[in-house]
Protein backbone atom coordinates (compact mmCIF):
# COMPACT_ATOMS: atom_id res chain seq x y z
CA UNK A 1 0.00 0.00 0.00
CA UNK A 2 1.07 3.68 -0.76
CA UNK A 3 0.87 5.87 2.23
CA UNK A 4 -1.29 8.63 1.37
CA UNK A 5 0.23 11.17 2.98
CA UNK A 6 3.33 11.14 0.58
CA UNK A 7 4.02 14.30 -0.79
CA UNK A 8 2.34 13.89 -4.66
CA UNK A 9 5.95 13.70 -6.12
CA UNK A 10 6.65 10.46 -4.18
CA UNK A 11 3.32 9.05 -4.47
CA UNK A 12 4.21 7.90 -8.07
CA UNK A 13 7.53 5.47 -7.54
CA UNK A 14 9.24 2.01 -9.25
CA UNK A 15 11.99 0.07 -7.33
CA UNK A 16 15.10 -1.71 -9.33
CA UNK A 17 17.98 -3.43 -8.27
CA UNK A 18 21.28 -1.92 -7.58
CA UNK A 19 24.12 -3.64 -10.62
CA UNK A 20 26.05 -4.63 -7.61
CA UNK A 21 25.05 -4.96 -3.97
CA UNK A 22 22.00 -5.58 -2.61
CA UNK A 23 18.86 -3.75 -1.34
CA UNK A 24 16.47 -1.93 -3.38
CA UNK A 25 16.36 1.96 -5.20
CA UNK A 26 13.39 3.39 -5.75
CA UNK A 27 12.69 6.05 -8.65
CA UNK A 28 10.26 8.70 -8.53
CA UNK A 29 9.21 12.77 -9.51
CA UNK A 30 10.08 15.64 -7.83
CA UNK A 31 8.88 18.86 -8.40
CA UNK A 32 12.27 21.24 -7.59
CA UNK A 33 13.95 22.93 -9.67
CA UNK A 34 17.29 20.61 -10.33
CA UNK A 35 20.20 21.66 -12.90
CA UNK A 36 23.18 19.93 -14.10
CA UNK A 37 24.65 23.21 -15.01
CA UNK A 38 24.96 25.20 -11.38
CA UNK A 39 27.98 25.59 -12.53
CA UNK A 40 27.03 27.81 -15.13
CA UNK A 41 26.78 30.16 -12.27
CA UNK A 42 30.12 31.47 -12.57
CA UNK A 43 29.76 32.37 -16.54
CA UNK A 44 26.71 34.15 -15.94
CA UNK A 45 28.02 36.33 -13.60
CA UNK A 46 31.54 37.02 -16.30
CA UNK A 47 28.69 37.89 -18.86
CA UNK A 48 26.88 40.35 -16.26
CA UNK A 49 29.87 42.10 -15.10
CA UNK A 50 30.98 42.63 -18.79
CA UNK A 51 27.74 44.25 -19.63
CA UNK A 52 26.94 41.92 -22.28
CA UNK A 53 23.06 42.15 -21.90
CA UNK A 54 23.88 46.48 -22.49
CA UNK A 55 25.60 45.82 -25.70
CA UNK A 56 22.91 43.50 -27.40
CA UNK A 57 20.42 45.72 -26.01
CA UNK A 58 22.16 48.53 -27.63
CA UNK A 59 22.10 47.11 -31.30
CA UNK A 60 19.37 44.80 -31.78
CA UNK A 61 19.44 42.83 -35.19
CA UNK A 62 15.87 43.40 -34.83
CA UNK A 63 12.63 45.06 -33.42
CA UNK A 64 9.87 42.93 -32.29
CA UNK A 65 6.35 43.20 -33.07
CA UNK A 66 4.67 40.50 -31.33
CA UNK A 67 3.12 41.21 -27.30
CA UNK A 68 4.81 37.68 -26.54
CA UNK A 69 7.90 37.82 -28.38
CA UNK A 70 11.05 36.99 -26.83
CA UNK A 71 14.21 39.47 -26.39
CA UNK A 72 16.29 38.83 -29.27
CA UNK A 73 19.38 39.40 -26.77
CA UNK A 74 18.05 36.37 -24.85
CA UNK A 75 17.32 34.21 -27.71
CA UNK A 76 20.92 34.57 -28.69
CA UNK A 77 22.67 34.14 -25.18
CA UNK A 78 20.28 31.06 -24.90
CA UNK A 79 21.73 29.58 -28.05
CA UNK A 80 25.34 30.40 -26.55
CA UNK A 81 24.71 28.94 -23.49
CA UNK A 82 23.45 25.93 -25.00
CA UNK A 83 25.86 25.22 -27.16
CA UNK A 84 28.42 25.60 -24.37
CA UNK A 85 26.33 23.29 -22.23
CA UNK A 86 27.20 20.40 -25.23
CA UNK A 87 23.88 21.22 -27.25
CA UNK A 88 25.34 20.12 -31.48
CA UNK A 89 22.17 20.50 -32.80
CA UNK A 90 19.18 23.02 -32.98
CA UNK A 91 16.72 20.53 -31.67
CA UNK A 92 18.92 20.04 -28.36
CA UNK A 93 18.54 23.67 -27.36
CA UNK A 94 15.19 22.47 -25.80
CA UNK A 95 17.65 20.90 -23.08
CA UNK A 96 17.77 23.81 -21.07
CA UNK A 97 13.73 24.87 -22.00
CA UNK A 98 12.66 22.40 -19.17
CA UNK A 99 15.81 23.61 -16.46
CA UNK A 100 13.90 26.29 -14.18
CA UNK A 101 16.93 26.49 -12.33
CA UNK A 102 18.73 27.73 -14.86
CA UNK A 103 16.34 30.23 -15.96
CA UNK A 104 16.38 31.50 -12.07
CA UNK A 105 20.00 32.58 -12.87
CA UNK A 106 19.29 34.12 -16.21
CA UNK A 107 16.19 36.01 -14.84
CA UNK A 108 14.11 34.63 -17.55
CA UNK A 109 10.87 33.17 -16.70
CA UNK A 110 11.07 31.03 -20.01
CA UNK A 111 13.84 30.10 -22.75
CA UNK A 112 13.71 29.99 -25.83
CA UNK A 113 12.80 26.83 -28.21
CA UNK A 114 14.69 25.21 -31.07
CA UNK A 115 12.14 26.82 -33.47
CA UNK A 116 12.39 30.69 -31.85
CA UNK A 117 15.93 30.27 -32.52
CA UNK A 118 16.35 29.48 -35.54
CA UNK A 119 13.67 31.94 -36.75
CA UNK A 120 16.53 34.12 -34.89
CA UNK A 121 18.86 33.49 -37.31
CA UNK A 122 16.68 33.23 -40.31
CA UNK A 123 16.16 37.00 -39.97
CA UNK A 124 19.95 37.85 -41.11
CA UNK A 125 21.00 38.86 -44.08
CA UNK A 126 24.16 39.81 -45.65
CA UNK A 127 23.65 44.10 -44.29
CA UNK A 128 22.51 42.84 -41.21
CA UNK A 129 25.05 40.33 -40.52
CA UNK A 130 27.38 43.58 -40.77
CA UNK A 131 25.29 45.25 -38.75
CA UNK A 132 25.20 43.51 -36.05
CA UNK A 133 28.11 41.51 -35.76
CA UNK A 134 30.95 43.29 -36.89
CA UNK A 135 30.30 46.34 -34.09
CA UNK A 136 29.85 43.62 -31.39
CA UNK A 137 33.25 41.81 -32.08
CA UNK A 138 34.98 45.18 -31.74
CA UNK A 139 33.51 45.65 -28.75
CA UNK A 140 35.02 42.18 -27.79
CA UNK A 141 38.52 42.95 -29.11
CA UNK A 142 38.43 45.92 -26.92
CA UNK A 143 38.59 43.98 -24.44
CA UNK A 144 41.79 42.13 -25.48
CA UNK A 145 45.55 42.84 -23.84
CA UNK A 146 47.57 44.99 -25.03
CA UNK A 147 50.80 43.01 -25.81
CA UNK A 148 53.85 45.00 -26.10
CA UNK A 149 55.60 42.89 -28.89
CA UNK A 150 51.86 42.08 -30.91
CA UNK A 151 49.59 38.99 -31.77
CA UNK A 152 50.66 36.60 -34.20
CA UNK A 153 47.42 36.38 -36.86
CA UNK A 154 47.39 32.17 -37.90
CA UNK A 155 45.18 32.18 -41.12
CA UNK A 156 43.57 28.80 -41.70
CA UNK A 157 40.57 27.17 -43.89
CA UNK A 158 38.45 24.39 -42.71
CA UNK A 159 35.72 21.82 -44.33
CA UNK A 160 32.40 21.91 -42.94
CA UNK A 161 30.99 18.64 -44.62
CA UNK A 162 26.74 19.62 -45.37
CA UNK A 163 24.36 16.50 -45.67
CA UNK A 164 21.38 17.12 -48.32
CA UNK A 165 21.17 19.62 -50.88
CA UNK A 166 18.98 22.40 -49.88
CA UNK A 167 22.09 24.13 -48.17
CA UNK A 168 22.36 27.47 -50.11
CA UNK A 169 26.48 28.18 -51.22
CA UNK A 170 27.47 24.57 -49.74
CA UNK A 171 28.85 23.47 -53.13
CA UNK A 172 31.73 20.26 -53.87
CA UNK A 173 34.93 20.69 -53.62
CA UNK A 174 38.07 19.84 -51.92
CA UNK A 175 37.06 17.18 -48.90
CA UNK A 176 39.29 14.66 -48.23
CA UNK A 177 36.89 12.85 -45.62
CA UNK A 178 34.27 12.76 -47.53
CA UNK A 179 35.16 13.07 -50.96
CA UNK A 180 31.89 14.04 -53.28
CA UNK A 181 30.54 15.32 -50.37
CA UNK A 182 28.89 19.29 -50.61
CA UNK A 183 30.69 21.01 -48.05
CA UNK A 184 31.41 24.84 -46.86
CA UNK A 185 34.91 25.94 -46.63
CA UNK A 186 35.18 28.57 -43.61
CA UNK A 187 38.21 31.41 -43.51
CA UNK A 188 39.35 31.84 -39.99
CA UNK A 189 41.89 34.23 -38.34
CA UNK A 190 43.19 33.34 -35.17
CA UNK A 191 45.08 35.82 -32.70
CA UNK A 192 47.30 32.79 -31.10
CA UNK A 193 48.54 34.54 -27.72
CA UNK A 194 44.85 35.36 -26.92
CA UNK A 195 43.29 32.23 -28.16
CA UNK A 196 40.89 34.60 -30.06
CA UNK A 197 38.72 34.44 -33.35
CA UNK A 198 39.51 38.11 -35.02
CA UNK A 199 37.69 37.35 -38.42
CA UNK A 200 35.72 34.37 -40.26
CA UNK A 201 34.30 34.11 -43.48
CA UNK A 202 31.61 31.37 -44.13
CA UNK A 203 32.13 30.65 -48.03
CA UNK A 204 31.01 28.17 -50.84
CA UNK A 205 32.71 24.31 -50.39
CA UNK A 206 34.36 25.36 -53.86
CA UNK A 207 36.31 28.18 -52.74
CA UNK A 208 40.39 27.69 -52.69
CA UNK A 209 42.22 27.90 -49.60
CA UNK A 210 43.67 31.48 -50.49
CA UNK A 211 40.79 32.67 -52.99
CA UNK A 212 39.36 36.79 -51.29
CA UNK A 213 42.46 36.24 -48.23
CA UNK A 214 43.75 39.79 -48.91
CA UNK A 215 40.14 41.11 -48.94
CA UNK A 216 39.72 38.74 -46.09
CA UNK A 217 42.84 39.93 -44.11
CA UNK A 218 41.83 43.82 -44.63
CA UNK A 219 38.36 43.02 -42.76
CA UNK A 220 40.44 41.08 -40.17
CA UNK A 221 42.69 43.99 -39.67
CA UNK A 222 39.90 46.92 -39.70
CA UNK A 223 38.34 44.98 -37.07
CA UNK A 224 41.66 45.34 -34.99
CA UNK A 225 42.29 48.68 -35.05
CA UNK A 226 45.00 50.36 -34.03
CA UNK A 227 44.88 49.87 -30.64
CA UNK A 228 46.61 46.55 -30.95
CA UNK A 229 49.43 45.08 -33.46
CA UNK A 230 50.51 42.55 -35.65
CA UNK A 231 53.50 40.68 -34.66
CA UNK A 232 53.61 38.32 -37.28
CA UNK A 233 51.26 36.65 -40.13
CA UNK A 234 51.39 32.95 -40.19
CA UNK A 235 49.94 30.27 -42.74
CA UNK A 236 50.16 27.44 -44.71
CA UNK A 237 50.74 26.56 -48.11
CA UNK A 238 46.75 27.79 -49.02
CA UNK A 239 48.39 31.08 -48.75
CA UNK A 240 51.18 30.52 -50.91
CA UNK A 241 50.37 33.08 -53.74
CA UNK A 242 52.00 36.16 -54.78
CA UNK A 243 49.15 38.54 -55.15
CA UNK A 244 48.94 37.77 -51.01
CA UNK A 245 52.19 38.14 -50.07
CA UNK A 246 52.36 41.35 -52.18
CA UNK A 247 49.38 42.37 -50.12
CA UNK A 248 51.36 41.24 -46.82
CA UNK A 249 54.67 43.79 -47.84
CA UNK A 250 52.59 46.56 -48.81
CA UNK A 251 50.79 46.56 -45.70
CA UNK A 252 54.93 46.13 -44.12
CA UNK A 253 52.95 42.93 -42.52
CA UNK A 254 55.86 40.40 -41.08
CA UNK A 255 54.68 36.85 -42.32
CA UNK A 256 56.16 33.44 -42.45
CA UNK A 257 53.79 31.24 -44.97
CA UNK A 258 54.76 27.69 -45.93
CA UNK A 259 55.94 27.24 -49.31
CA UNK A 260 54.03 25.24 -52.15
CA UNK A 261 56.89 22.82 -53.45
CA UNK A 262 56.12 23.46 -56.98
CA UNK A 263 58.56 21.90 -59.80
CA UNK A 264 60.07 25.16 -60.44
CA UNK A 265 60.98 24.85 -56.45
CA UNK A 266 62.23 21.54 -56.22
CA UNK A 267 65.10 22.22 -58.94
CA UNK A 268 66.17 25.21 -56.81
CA UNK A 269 66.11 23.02 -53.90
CA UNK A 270 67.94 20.13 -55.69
CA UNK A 271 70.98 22.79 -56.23
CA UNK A 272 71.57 23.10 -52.38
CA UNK A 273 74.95 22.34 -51.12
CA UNK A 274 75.63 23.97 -47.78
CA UNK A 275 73.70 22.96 -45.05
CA UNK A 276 73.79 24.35 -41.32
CA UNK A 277 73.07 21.22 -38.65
CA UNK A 278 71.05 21.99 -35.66
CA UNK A 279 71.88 18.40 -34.44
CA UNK A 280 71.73 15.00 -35.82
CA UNK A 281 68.37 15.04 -36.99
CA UNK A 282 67.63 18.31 -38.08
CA UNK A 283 69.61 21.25 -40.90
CA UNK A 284 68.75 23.91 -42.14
CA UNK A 285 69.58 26.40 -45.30
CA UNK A 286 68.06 30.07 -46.82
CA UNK A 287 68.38 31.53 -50.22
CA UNK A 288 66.54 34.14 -52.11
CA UNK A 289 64.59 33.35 -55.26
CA UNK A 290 62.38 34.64 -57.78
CA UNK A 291 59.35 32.45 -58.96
CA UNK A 292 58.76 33.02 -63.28
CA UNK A 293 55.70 34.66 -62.03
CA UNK A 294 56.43 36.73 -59.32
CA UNK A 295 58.07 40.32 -59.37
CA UNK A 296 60.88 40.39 -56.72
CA UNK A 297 63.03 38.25 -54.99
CA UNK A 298 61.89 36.69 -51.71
CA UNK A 299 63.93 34.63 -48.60
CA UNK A 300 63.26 31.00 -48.23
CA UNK A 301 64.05 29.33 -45.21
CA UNK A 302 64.20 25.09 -45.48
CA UNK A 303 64.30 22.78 -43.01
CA UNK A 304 65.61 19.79 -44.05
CA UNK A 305 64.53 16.24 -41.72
CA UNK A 306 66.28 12.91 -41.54
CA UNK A 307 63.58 10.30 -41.33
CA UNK A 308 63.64 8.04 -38.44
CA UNK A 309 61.92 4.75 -38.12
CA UNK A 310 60.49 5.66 -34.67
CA UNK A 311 59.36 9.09 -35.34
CA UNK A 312 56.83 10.46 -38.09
CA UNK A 313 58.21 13.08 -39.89
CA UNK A 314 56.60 16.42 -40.87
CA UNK A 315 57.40 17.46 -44.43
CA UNK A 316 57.66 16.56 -48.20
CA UNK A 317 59.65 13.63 -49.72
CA UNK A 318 61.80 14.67 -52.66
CA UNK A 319 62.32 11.45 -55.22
CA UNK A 320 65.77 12.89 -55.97
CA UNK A 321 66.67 13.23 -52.14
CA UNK A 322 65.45 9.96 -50.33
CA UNK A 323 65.90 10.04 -46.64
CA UNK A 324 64.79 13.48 -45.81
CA UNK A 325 61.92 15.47 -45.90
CA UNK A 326 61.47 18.94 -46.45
CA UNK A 327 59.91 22.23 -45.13
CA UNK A 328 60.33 25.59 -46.83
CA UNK A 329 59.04 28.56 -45.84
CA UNK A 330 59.01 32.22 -47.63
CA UNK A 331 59.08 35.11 -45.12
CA UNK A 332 60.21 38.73 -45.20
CA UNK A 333 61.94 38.79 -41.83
CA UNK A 334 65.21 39.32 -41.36
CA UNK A 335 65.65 36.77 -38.00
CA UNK A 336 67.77 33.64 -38.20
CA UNK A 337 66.59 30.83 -39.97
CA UNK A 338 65.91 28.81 -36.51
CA UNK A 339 63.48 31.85 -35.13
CA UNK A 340 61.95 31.61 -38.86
CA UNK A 341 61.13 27.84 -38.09
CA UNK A 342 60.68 28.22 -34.39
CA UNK A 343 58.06 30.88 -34.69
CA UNK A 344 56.14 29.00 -37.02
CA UNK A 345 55.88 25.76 -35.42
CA UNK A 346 54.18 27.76 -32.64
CA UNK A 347 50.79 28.36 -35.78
CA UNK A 348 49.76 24.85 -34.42
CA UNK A 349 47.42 26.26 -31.78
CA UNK A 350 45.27 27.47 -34.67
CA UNK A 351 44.30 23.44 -35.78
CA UNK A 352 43.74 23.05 -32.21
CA UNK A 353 41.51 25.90 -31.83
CA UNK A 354 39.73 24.71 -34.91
CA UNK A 355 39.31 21.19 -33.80
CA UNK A 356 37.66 22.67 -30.43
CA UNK A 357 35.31 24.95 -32.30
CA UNK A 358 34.41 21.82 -34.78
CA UNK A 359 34.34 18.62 -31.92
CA UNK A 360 33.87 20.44 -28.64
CA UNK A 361 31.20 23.82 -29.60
CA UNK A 362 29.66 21.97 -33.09
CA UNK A 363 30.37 24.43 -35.31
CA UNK A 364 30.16 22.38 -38.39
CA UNK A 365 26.52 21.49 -37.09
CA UNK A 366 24.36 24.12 -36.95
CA UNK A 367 22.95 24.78 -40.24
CA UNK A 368 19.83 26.40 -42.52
CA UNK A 369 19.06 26.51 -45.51
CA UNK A 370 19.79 30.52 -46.04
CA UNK A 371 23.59 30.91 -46.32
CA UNK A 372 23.68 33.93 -44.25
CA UNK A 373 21.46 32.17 -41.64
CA UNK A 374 23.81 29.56 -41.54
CA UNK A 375 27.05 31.77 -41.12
CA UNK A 376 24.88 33.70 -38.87
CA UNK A 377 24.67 30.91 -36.41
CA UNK A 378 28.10 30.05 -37.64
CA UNK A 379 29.31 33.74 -35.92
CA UNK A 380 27.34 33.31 -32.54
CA UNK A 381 29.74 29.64 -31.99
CA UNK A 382 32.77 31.91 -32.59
CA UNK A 383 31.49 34.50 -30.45
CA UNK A 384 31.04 32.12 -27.76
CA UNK A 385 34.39 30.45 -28.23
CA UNK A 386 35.98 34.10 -27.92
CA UNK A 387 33.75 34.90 -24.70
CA UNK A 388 35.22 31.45 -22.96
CA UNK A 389 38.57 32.58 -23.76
CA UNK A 390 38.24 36.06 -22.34
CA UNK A 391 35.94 34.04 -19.00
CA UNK A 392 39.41 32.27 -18.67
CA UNK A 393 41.57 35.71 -19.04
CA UNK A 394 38.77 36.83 -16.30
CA UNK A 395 39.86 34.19 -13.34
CA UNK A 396 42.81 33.76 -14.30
CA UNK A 397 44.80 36.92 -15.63
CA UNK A 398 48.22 35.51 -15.86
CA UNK A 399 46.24 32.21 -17.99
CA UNK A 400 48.72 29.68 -17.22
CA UNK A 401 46.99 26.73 -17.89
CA UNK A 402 44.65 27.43 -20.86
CA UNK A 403 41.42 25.16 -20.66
CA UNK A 404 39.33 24.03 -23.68
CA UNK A 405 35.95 24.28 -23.78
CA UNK A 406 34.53 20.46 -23.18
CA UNK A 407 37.07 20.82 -20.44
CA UNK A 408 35.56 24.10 -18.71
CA UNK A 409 32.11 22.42 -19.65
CA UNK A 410 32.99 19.15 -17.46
CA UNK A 411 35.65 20.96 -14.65
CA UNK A 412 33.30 24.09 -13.93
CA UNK A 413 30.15 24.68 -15.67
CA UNK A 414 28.39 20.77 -15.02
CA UNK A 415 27.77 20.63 -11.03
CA UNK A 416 24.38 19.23 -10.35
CA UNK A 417 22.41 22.08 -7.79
CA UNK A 418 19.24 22.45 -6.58
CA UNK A 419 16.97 25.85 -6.30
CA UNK A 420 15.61 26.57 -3.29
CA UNK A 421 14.90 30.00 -1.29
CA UNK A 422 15.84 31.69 2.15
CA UNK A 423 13.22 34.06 2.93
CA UNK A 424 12.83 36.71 -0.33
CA UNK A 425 16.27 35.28 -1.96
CA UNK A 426 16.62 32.41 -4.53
CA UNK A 427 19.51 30.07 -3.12
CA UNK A 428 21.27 27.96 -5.65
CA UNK A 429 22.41 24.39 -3.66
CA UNK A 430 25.40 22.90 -5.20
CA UNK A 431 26.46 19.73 -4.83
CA UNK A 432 29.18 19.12 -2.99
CA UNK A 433 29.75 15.92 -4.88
CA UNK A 434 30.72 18.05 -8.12
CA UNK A 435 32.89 20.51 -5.98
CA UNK A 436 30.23 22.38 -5.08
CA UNK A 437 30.79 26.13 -4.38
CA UNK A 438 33.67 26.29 -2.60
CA UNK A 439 35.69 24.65 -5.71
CA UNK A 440 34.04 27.72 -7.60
CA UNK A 441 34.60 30.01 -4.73
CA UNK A 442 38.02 31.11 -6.34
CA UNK A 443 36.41 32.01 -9.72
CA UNK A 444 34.09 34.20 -8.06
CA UNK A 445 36.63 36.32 -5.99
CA UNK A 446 38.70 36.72 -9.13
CA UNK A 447 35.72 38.02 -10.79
CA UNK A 448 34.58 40.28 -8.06
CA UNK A 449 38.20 41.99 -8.44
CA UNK A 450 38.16 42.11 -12.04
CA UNK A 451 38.84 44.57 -13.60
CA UNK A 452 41.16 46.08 -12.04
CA UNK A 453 40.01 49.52 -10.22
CA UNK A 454 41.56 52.69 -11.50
CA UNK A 455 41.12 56.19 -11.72
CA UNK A 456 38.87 57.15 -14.66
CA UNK A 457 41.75 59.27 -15.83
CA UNK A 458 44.05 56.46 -16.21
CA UNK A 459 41.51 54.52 -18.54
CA UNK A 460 41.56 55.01 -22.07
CA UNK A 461 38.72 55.44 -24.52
CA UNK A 462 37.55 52.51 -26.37
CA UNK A 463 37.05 53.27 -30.19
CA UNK A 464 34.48 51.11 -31.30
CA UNK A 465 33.76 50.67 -35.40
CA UNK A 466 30.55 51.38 -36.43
């Protein structure tokens, strides 16, 4: 018999069987409020104290019409949220709908559904995409350090593979995973000390690696400003094109871009006889050479690798010169050859960044049919990559130990709490279990003294693009 005077959430209950031990478990409702993400706690409060909610309300993409439409500011931090919460498709946005918890620390008293946002993004077009998002990243870079020696800018292209056909500007072309396959071929700059997305371009799956990257770079550097630098531009062999570099020495950029070992390159490299050894492994050479095409001389710097049979190599074989492989680089600085190879070796963070935004946020995943839609939604994932980043600048200013997203999303943002109240104040319980609030205590201090206090005198104006 069920006792009757059960509370109506444990009036309703199954028993099962422990895997191991004995003794029984019984299942049942409850009516409290319950979240897996208390955690999320400590983001929300980053995104208040950066006045987030003031800059969206500022420039709207939008203006509602209808008496029970949602804020378009919330629709969008909902979609961030839920994609940092582990949400890779539209449809799994409704994961947070049901957590009232959740919506106790956003202040909303509902979220948004799958369908509101993507009607969101639906709404952008190519002016508006402008519009809206090119004044908000500024206001993001604004935000950056101010490094005394510069960022390095990593340039890279990616393959988002597109299932179906209704995908507007997803198109076939180079995809070596799924060969056949329509894809879109993103443009991404990366500022590699700040772990930072400067500039992205969304474009056709047919597009070449290098095809609008001095348009591309302009944009990227607009964006910037003058209020920060360029230390150094770094690519690969997508870049490798003389109408680019010319762009790069005009603009008295600093670059180091791998080298595409055409024919024409391989009998200059063939006439190499002097060598410097770094050690056993490892030489390396420079020369200056003029491609048939090109109009001046540029420095090549090669780095010649012995294979081993217990190491992969990096590099291209040469049939005339078995045993090695090579990398060449073109570059207009003046440093040693070693810096020159040292430097660039350091433009790996930019795959990793990409793998994060593609495996850990879903970047590739979030699609329409409307091409600007799609890069629209496309934008929002990078913008929530780049507010993680600067979260992680936030506790910790000196960043020692840089954490990826699925790692903050596991380490910090998942602790299972309960919402209860004290009186006229919501209370947030978190479980102890998933280091509670005393693990997060730390983040919260840090935030509380961030940003530093100063005299308004000593702060200077931000210059925001319009």
């Amino acid at each position: 018999m069920k006792d009757s005077s059960q509370t109506p959430e444990q009036n309703d209950w199954q028993e099962f069987n422990p895997l191991f031990g004995a003794g029984k478990i019984k299942i049942c409702d409850t009516v409290r409020a319950v979240t897996p993400f208390g955690g999320l706690s400590v983001f929300i409060e980053f995104l208040g104290r950066i006045g987030l909610v003031d800059q969206l309300a500022s420039r709207p993409p939008y203006q509602p019409k209808s008496p029970n439409h949602y804020d378009p500011g919330q629709i969008l931090i909902g979609f961030i949220l839920s994609v940092i919460a582990g949400a890779r498709r539209f449809a799994h946005t409704n994961q947070l709908r049901a957590d009232r918890a959740l919506h106790a620390l956003l202040g909303m008293e509902r979220f948004p559904s799958d369908d509101t946002i993507l009607n969101y993004f639906r709404r952008f077009s190519q002016a508006e995409i402008q519009c809206f998002w090119r004044p908000l990243w500024c206001w993001l870079i604004s935000r950056l350090p101010k490094l005394e020696k510069g960022f390095s800018l990593d340039l890279d292209s990616t393959i988002f593979s597109r299932h179906g056909t209704q995908q507007q500007g997803a198109a076939r072309g180079y995809n070596p995973r799924r060969p056949g396959r329509l894809s879109h071929h993103p443009l991404l700059a990366v500022l590699a000390e700040a772990n930072f997305v400067l500039h992205s371009w969304l474009r056709s799956g047919n597009a070449g690696a290098s095809q609008g990257a001095a348009q591309f770079l302009s944009e990227a550097l607009s964006l910037l400003g003058a209020q920060h630098r360029i230390r150094c531009v770094r690519a690969d062999s997508g870049f490798y094109a003389d109408q680019f570099l010319s762009f790069l020495e005009e603009r008295a950029l600093p670059y180091i871009v791998v080298a595409r070992l055409t024919s024409y390159l391989k009998s200059r490299l063939y006439q190499i006889t002097k060598w410097q050894a770094i050690d056993t492994i490892y030489c390396v050479t420079e020369f200056d050479f003029k491609l048939w095409n090109w109009k001046t001389e540029r420095r090549f710097v090669v780095v010649r690798e012995e294979l081993q049979t217990n190491k992969a190599a990096v590099g291209r074989k040469l049939i005339d010169l078995p045993g090695y492989v090579f990398r060449v680089f073109v570059t207009n600085r003046s440093d040693s050859v070693l810096e020159i190879w040292r430097d660039y070796n350091g433009r790996a963070t930019v795959e990793c960044r990409i793998d994060e935004l593609k495996n850990e946020l879903a970047a590739d995943h979030f699609c329409l049919r409307s091409f600007f839609a799609t890069e629209s939604a496309f934008l929002a994932v990078l913008f929530g990559f780049n507010l993680l980043s600067e979260f992680q600048r936030a506790v910790d200013p000196a960043l020692k130990t840089y954490k990826q997203p699925a790692t903050l999303r596991f380490e910090v943002f998942t602790c299972g709490a309960i919402l209860g109240r004290s009186g006229h104040h919501l209370v947030l319980h978190m479980s102890k279990n998933w280091g509670g609030y005393s693990s997060r205590k730390p983040l919260f201090n840090n935030l509380l003294h961030w940003p530093p206090l100063t005299s308004p005198k000593f702060n200077p104006p931000i210059e925001n693009a319009a």
